[in-house]
C-alpha atoms as a PDB file:
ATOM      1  CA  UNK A   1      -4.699  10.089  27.204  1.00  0.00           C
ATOM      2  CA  UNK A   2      -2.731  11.389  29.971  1.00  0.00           C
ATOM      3  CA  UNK A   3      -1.711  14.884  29.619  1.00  0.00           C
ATOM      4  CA  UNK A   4       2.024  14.203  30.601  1.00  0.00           C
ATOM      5  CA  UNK A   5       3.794  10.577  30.614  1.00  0.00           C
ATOM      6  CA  UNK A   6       7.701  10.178  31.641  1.00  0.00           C
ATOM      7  CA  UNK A   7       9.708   9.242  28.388  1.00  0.00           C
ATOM      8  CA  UNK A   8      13.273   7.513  28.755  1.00  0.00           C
ATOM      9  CA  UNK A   9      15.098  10.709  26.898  1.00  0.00           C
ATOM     10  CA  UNK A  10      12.604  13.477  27.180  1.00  0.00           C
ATOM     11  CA  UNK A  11      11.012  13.308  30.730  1.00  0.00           C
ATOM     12  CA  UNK A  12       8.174  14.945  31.477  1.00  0.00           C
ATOM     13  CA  UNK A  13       6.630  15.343  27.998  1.00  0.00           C
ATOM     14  CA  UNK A  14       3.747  18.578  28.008  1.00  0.00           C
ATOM     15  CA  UNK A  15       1.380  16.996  25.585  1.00  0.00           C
ATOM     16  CA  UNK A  16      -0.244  19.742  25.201  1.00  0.00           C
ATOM     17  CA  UNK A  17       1.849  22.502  24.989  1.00  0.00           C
ATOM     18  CA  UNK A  18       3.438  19.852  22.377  1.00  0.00           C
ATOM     19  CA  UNK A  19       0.445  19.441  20.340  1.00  0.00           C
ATOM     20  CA  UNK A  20       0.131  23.448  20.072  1.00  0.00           C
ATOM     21  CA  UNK A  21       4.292  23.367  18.999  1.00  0.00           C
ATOM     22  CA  UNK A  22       3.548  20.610  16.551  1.00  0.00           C
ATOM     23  CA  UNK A  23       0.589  22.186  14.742  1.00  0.00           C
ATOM     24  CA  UNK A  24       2.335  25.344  14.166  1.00  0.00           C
ATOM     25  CA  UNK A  25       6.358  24.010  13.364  1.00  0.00           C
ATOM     26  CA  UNK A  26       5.298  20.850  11.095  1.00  0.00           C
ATOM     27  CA  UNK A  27       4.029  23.606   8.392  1.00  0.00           C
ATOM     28  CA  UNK A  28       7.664  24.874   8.615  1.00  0.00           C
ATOM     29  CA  UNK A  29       8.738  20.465   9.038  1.00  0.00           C
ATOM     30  CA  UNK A  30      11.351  19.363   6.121  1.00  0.00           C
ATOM     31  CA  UNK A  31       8.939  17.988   3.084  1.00  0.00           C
ATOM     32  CA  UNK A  32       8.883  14.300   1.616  1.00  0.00           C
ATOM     33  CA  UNK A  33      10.492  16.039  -1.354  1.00  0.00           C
ATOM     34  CA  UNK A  34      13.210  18.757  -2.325  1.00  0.00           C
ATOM     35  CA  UNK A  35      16.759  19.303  -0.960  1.00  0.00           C
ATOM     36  CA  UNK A  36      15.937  18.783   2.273  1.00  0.00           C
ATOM     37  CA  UNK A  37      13.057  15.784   1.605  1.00  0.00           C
ATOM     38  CA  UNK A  38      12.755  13.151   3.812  1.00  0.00           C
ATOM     39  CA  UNK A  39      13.274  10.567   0.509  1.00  0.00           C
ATOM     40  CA  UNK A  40      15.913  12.380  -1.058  1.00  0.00           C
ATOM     41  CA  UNK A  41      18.399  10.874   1.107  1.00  0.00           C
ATOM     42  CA  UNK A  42      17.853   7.178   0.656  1.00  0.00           C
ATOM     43  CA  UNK A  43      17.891   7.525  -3.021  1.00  0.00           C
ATOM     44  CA  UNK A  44      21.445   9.046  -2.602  1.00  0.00           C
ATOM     45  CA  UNK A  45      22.972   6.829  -0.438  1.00  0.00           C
ATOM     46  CA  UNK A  46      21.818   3.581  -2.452  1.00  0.00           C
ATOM     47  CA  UNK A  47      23.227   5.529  -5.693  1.00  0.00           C
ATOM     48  CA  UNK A  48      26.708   6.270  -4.221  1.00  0.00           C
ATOM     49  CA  UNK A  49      27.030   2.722  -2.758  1.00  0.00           C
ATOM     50  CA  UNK A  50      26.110   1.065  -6.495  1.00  0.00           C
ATOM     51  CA  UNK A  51      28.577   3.536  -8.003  1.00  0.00           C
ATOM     52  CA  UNK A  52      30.771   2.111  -5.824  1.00  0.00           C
ATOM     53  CA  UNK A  53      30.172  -1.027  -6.004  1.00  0.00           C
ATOM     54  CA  UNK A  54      30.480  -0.616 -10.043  1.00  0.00           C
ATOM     55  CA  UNK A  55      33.825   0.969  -9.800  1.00  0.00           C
ATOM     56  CA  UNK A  56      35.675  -1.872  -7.622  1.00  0.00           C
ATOM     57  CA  UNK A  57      34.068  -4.752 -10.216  1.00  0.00           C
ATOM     58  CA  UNK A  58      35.825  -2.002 -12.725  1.00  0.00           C
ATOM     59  CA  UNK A  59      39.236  -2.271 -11.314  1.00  0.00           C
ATOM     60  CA  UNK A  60      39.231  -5.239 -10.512  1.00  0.00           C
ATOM     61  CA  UNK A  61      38.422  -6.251 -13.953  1.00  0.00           C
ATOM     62  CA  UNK A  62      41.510  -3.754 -14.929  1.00  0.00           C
ATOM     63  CA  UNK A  63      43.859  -4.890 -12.419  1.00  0.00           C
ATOM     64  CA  UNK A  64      46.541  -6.126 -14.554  1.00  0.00           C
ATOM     65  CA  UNK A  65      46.676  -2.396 -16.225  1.00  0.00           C
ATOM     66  CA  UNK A  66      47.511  -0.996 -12.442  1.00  0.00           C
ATOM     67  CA  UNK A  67      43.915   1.481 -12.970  1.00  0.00           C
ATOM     68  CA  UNK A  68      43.347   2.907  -9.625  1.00  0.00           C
ATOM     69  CA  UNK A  69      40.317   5.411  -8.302  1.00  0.00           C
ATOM     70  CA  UNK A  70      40.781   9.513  -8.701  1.00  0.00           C
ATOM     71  CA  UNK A  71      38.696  10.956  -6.600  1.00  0.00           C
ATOM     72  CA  UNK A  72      34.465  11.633  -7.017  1.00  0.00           C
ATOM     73  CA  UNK A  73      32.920  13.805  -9.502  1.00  0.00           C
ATOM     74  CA  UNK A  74      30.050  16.040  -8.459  1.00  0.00           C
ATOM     75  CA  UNK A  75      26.436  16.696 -10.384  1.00  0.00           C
ATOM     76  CA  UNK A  76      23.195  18.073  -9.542  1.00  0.00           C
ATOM     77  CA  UNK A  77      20.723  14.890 -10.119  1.00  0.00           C
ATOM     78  CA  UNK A  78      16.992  15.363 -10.250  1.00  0.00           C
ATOM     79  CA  UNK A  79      14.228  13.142  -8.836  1.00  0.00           C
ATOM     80  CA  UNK A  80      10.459  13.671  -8.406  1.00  0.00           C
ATOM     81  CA  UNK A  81      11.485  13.673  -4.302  1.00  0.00           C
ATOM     82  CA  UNK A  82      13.659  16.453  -5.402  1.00  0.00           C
ATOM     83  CA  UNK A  83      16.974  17.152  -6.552  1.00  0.00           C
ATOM     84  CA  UNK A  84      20.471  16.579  -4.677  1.00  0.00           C
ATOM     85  CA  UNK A  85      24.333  16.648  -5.401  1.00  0.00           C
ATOM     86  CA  UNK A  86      25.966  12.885  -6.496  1.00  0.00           C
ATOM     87  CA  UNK A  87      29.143  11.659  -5.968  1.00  0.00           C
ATOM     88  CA  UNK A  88      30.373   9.548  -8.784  1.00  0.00           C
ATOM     89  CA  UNK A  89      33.626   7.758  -8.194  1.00  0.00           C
ATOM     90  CA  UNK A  90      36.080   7.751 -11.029  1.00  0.00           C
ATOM     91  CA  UNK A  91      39.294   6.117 -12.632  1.00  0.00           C
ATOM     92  CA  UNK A  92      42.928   7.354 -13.436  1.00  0.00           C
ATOM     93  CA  UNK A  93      42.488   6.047 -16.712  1.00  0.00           C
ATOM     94  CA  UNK A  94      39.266   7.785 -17.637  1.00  0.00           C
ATOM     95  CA  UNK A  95      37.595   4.385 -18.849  1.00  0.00           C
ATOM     96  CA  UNK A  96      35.229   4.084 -15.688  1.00  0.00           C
ATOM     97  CA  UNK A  97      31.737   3.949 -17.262  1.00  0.00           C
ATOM     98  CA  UNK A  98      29.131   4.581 -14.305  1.00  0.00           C
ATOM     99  CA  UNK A  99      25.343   2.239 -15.679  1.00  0.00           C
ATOM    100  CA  UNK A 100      23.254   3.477 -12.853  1.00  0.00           C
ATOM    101  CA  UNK A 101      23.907   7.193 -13.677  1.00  0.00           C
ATOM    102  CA  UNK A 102      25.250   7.741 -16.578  1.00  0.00           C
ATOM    103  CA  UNK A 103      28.439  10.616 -16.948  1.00  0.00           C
ATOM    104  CA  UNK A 104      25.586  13.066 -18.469  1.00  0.00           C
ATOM    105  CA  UNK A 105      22.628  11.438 -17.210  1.00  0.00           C
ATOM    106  CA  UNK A 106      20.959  14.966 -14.874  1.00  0.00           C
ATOM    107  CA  UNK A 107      17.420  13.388 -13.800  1.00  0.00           C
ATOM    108  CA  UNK A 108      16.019  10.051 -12.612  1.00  0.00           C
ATOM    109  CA  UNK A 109      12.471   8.237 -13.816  1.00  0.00           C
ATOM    110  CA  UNK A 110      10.242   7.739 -10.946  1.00  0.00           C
ATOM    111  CA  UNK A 111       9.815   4.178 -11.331  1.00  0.00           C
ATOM    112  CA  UNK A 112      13.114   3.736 -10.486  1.00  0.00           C
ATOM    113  CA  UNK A 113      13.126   5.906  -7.542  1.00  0.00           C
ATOM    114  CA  UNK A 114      10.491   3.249  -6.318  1.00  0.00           C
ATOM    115  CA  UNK A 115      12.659   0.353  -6.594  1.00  0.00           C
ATOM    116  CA  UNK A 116      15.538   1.921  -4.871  1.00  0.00           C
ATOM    117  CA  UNK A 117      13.503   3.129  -1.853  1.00  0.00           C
ATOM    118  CA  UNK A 118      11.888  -0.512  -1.864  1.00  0.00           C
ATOM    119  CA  UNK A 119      15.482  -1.992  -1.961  1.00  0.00           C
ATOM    120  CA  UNK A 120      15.552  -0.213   2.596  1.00  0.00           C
ATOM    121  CA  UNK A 121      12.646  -2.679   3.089  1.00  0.00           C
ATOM    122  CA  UNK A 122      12.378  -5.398   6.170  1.00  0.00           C
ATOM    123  CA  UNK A 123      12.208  -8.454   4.566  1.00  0.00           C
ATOM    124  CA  UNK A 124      14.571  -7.996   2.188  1.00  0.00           C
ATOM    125  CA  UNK A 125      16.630 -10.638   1.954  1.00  0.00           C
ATOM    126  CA  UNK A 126      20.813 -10.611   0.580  1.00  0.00           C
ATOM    127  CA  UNK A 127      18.964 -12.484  -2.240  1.00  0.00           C
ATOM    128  CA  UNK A 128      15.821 -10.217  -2.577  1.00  0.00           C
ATOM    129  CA  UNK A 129      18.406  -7.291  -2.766  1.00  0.00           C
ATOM    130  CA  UNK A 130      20.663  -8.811  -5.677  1.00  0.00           C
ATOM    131  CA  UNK A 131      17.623  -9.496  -7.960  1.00  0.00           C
ATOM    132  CA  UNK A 132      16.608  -5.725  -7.288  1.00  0.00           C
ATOM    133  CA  UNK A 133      19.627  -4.568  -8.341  1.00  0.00           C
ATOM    134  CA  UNK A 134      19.584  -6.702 -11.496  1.00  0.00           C
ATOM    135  CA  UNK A 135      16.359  -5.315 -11.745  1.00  0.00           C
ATOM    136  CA  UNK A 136      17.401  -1.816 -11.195  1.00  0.00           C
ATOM    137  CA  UNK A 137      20.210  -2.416 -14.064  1.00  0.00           C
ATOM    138  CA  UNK A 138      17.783  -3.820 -16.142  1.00  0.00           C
ATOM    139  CA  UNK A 139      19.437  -7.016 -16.409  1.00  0.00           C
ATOM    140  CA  UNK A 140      22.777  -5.749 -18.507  1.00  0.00           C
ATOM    141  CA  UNK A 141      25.080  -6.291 -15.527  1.00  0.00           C
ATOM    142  CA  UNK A 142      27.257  -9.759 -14.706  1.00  0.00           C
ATOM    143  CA  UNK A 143      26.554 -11.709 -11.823  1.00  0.00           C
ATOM    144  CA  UNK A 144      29.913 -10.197 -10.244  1.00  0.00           C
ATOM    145  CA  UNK A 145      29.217  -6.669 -10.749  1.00  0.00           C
ATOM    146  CA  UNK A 146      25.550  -8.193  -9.099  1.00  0.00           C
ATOM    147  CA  UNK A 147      27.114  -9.576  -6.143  1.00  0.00           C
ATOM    148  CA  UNK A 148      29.952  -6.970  -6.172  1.00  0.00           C
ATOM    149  CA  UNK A 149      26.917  -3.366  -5.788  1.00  0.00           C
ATOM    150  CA  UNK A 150      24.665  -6.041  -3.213  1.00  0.00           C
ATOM    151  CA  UNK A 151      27.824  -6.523  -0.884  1.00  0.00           C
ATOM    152  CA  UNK A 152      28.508  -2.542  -0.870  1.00  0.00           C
ATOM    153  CA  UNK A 153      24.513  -2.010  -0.546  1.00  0.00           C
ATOM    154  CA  UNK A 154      23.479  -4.378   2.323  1.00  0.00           C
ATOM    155  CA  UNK A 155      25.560  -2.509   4.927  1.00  0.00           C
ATOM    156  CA  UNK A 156      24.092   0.998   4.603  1.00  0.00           C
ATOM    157  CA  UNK A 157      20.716  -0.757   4.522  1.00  0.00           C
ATOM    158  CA  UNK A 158      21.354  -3.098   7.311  1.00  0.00           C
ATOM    159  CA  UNK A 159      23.007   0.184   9.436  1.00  0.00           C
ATOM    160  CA  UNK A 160      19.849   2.010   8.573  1.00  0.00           C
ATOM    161  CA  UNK A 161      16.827  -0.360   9.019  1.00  0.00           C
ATOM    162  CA  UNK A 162      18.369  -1.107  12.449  1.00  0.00           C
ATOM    163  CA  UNK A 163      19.026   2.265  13.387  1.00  0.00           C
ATOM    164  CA  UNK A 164      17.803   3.701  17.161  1.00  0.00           C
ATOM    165  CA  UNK A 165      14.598   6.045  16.938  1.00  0.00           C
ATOM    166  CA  UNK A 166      13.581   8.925  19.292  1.00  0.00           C
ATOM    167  CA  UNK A 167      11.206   7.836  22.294  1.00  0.00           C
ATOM    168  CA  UNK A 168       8.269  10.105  21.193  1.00  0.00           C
ATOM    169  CA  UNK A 169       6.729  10.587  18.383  1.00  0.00           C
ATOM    170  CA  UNK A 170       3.299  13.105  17.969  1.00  0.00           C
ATOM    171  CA  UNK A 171       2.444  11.918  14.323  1.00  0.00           C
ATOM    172  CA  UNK A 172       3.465   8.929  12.490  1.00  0.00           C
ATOM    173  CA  UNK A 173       2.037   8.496   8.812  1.00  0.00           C
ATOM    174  CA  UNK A 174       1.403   5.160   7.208  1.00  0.00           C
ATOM    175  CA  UNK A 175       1.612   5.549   3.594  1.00  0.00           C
ATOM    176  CA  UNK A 176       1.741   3.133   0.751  1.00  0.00           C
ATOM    177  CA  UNK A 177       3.478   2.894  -2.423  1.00  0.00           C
ATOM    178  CA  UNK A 178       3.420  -0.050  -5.342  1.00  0.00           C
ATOM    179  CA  UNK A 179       6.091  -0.926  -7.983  1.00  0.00           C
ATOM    180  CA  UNK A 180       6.497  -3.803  -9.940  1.00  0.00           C
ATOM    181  CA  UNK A 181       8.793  -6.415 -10.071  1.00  0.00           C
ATOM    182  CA  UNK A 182       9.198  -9.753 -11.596  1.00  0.00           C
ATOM    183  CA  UNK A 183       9.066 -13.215  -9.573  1.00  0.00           C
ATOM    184  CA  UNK A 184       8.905 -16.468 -11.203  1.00  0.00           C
ATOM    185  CA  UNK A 185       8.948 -14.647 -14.809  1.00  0.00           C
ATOM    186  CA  UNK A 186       6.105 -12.587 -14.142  1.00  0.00           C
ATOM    187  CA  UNK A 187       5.498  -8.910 -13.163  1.00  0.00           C
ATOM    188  CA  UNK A 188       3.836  -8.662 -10.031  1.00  0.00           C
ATOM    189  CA  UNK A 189       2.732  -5.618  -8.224  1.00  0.00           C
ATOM    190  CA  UNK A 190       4.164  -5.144  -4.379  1.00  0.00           C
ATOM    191  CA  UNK A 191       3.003  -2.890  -1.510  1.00  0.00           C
ATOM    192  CA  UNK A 192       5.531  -0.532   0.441  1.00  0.00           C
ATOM    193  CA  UNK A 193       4.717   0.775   3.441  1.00  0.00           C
ATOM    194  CA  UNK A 194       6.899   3.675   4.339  1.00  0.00           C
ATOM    195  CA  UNK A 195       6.690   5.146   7.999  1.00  0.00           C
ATOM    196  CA  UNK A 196       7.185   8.592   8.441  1.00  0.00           C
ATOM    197  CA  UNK A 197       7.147  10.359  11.601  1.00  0.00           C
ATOM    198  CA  UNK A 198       6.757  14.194  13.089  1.00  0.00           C
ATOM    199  CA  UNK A 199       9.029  14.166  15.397  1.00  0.00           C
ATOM    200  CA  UNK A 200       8.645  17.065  18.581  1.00  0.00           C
ATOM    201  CA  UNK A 201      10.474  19.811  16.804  1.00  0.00           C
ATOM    202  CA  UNK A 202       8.153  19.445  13.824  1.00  0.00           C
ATOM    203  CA  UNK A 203      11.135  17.614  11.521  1.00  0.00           C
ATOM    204  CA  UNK A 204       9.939  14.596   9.431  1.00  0.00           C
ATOM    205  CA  UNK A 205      11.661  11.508   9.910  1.00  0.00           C
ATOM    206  CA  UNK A 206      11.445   8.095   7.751  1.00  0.00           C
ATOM    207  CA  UNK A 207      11.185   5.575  10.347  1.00  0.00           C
ATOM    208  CA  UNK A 208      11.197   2.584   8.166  1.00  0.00           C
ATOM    209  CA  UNK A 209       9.928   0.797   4.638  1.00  0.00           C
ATOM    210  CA  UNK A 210       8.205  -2.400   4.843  1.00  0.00           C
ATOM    211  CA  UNK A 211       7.137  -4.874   2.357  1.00  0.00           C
ATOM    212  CA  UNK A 212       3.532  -6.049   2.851  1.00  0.00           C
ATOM    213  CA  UNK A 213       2.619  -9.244   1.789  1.00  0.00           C
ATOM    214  CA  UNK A 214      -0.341  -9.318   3.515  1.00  0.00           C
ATOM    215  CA  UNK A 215      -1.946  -5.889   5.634  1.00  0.00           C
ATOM    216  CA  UNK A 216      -3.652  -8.417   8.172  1.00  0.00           C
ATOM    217  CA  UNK A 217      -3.336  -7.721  12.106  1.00  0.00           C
ATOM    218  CA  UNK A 218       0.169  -9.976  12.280  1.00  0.00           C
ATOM    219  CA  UNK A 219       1.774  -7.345   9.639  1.00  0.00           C
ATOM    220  CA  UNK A 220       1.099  -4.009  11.742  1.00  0.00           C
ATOM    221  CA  UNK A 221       1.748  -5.872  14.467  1.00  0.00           C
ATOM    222  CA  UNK A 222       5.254  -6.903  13.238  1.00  0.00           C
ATOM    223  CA  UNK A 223       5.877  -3.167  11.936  1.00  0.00           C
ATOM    224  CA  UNK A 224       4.960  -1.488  15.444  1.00  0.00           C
ATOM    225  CA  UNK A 225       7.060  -3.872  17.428  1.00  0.00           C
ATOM    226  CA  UNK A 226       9.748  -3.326  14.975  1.00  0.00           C
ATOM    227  CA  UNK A 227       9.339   0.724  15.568  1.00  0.00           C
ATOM    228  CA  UNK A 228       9.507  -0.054  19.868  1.00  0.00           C
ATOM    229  CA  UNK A 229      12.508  -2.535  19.549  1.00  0.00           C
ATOM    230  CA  UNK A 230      14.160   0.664  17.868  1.00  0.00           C
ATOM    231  CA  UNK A 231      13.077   2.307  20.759  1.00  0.00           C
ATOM    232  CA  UNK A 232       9.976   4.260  20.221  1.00  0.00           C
ATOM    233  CA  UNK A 233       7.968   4.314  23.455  1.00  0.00           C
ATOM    234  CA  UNK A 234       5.056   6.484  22.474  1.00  0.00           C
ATOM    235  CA  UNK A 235       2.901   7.860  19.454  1.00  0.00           C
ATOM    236  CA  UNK A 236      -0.039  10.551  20.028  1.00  0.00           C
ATOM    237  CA  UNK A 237      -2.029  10.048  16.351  1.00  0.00           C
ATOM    238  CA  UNK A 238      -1.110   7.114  13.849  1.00  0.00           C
ATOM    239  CA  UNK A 239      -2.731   8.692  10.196  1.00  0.00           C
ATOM    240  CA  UNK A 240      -3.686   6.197   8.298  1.00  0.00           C
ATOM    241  CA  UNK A 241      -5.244   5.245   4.614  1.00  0.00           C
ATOM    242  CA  UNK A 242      -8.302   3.319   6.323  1.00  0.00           C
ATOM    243  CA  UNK A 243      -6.663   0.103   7.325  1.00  0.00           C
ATOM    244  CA  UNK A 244      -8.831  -2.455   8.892  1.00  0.00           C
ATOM    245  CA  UNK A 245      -6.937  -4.056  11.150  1.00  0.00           C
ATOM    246  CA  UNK A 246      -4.583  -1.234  12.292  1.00  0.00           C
ATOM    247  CA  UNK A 247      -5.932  -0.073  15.227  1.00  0.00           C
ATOM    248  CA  UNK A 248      -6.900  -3.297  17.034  1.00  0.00           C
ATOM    249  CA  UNK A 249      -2.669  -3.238  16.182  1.00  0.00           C
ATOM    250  CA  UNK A 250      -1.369  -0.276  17.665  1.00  0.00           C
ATOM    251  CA  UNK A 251      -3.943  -0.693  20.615  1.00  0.00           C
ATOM    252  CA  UNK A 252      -1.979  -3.589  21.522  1.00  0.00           C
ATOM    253  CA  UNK A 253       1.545  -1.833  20.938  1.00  0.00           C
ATOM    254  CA  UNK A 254       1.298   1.865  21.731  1.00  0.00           C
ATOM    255  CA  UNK A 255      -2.649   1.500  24.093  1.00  0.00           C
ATOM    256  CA  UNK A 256      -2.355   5.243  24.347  1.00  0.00           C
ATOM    257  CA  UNK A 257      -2.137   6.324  20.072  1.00  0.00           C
ATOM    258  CA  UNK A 258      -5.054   7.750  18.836  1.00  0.00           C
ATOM    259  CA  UNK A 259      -6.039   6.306  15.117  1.00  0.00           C
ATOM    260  CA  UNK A 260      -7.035   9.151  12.577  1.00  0.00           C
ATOM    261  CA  UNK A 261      -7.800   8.633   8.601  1.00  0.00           C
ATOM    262  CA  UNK A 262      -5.435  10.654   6.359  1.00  0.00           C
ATOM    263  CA  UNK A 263      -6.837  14.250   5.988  1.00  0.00           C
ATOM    264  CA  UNK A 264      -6.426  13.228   1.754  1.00  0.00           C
ATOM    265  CA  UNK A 265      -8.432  10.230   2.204  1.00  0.00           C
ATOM    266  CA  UNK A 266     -11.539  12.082   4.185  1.00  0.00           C
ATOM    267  CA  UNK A 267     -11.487  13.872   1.852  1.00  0.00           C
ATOM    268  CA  UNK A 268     -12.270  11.610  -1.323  1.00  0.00           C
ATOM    269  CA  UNK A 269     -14.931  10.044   0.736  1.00  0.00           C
ATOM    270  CA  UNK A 270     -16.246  12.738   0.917  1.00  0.00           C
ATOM    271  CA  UNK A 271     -16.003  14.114  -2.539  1.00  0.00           C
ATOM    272  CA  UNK A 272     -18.297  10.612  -3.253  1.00  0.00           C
ATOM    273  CA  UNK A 273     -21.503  12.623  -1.674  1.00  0.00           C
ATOM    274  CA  UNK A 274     -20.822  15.783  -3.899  1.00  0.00           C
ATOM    275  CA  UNK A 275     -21.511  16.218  -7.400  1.00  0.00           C
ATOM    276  CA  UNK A 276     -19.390  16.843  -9.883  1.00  0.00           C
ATOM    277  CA  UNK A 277     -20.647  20.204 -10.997  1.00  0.00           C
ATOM    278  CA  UNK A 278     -19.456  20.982  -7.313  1.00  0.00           C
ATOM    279  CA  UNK A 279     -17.080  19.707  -6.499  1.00  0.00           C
ATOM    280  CA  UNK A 280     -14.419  22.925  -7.042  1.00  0.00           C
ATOM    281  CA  UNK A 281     -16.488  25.013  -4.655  1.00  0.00           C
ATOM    282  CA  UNK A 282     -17.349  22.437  -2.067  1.00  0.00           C
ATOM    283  CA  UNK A 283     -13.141  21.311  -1.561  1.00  0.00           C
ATOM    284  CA  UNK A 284     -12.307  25.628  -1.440  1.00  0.00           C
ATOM    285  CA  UNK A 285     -15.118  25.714   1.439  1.00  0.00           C
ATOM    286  CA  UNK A 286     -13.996  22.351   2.964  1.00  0.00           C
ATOM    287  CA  UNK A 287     -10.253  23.128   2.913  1.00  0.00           C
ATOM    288  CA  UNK A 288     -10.980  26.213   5.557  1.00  0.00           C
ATOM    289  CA  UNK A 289     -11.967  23.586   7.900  1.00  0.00           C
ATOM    290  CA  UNK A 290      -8.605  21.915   7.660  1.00  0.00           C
ATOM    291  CA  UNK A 291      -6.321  24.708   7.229  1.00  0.00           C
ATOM    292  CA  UNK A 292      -7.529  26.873  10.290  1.00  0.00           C
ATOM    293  CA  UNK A 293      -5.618  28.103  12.569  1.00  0.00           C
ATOM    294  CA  UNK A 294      -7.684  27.227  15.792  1.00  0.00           C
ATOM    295  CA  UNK A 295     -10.464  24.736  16.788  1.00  0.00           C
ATOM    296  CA  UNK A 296     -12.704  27.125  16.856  1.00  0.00           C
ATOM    297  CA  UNK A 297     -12.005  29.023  13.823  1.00  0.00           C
ATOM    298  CA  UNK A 298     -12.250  25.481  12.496  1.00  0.00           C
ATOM    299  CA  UNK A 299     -15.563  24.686  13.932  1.00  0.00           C
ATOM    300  CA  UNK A 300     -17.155  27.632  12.417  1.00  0.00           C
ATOM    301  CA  UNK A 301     -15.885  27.047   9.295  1.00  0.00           C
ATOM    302  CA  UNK A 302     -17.622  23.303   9.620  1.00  0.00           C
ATOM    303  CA  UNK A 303     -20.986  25.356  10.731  1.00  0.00           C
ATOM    304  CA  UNK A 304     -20.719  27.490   7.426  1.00  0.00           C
ATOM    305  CA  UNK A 305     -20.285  24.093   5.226  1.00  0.00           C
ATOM    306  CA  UNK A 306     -23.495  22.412   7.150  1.00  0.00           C
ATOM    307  CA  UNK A 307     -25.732  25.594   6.262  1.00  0.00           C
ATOM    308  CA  UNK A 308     -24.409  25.760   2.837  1.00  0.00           C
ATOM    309  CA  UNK A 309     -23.804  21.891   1.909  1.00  0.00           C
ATOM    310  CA  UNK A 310     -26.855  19.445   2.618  1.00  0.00           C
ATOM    311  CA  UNK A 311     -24.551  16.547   1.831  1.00  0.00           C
ATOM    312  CA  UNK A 312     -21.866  17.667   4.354  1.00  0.00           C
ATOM    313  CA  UNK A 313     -23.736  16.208   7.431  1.00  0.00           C
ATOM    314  CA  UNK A 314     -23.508  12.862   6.245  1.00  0.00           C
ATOM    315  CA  UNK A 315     -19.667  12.959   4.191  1.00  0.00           C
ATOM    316  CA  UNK A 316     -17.863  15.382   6.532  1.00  0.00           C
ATOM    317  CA  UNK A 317     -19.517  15.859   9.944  1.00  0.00           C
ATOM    318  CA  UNK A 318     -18.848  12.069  10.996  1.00  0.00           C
ATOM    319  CA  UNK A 319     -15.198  12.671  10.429  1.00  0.00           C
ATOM    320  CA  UNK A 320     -14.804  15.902  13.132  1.00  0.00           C
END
């Protein structure tokens, strides 16, 4: 890899002065989760928009009694991505119900987190969306407030999955997530991709959510020209779970990526070598490797783990 390429918005782009910035600021990057997650967002914005979808099918169904809106209420809602402040629309006449979020409802159950960050996946059709939202209600809602939350939800999902990206990108991570949902009467279990890159200041970015119905060489392919149509022009190191065909993918899309396996997932290879009695020491002697400051405090650190771990040459070394 080149050490400096011209970009369409950055220039001249110091690769490795960048790497060094990178390395140091993504430790001080915005999280997947908390206030400031990188999640948090998407499962706010597709709340609001079904709260307001809820409360137009409301008036509506009130018209004759001349209801009208009053304003947005405010509360602190928890998630497992972390908590964050939602705006519930409500009624002059106080009989505005919200389902989604209830009035006193404060947290959120994780499986439906999963649905609503599935609901920002390509490939979601206007009809994939309205049976995830029936879904999401649990199937107590009419087919108008159905249609009525889908036409106020495909929008901000349309605006966002089409969104421009930033030119360069140091680190993207592929990560997937599975929830369940029912097709044809039966509960079937569906991959999401979610795409999240370090952008040059160190900030994480969700780039996009994609459904996989198959994780052959015509899916990544299909996600990475997605990413350069939205105008991503470069990526230094793709982290990945240990996909197969990935990197004959990006070879073909971004040549000058470099393919790496997610730090997590070297690590429970390599945890299949050690035995169980030692496993607690071998990951506090194995973590120094990964959380060192330098190269070469790092390749010590792999030195000390060869001398002291037989099994290390064989589970660790390859991965370095």
């Amino acid at each position: 890899m080149s050490q400096k390429i011209v970009t369409r918005t950055t220039g001249l782009v110091d690769y490795k002065e960048l790497e060094t910035n990178i390395l140091s600021s993504i430790r001080e990057g915005r999280p997947l989760t908390g206030r400031d997650g990188a999640l948090t967002p998407f499962i706010k914005r597709l709340l609001e928009a079904s709260l307001e979808g809820e409360i137009e099918n409301h008036l509506l169904a009130e018209s004759e009694e001349n209801n009208r809106r009053n304003g947005r209420n405010g509360k602190t809602l928890r998630t497992s991505a972390g908590s964050f402040e939602l705006l519930t629309p409500r009624d002059r006449e106080g009989s505005f119900e919200p389902q989604i979020v209830k009035k006193r409802q404060t947290s959120l159950h994780p499986e439906l987190e999963t649905k609503i960050l599935s609901t920002f996946a390509s490939g979601m059709s206007y009809r994939d969306i309205a049976s995830h939202v029936e879904e999401i209600y649990d199937h107590k809602i009419s087919a108008a407030e159905i249609s009525s939350i889908t036409d106020k939800l495909l929008p901000v999902i349309n605006e966002w999955r089409s969104r421009p990206l930033q030119s360069v990108y140091p680190i993207v991570f592929m990560d997937g997530m599975f929830f369940k949902v029912k097709e044809d009467g039966h509960c079937v279990s569906k991959c999401m991709y979610n795409i999240l890159g370090v952008d040059q200041n160190g900030r994480k970015e969700v780039l996009g959510f994609y459904l996989a119905e198959s994780e052959g060489a015509n899916f990544w392919l299909g996600v990475l020209n997605d990413l350069k149509e939205r105008g991503v022009e470069d990526i230094l190191i793709a982290c990945v779970d240990g996909l197969k065909s990935f990197p004959a993918a990006i070879n073909s899309v971004f040549p000058k990526a470099e393919v790496q396996l997610c730090i997590v997932h070297q690590i429970r290879n390599s945890l299949k070598y050690v035995s169980s009695k030692d496993v607690k020491v071998f990951m506090n002697d194995l973590k120094k490797i990964y959380r060192a400051s330098s190269k070469e405090i790092a390749e010590n650190y792999l030195l000390e783990l060869e001398e002291k771990w037989e099994c290390s040459k064989k589970c660790v070394k390859p991965h370095f």
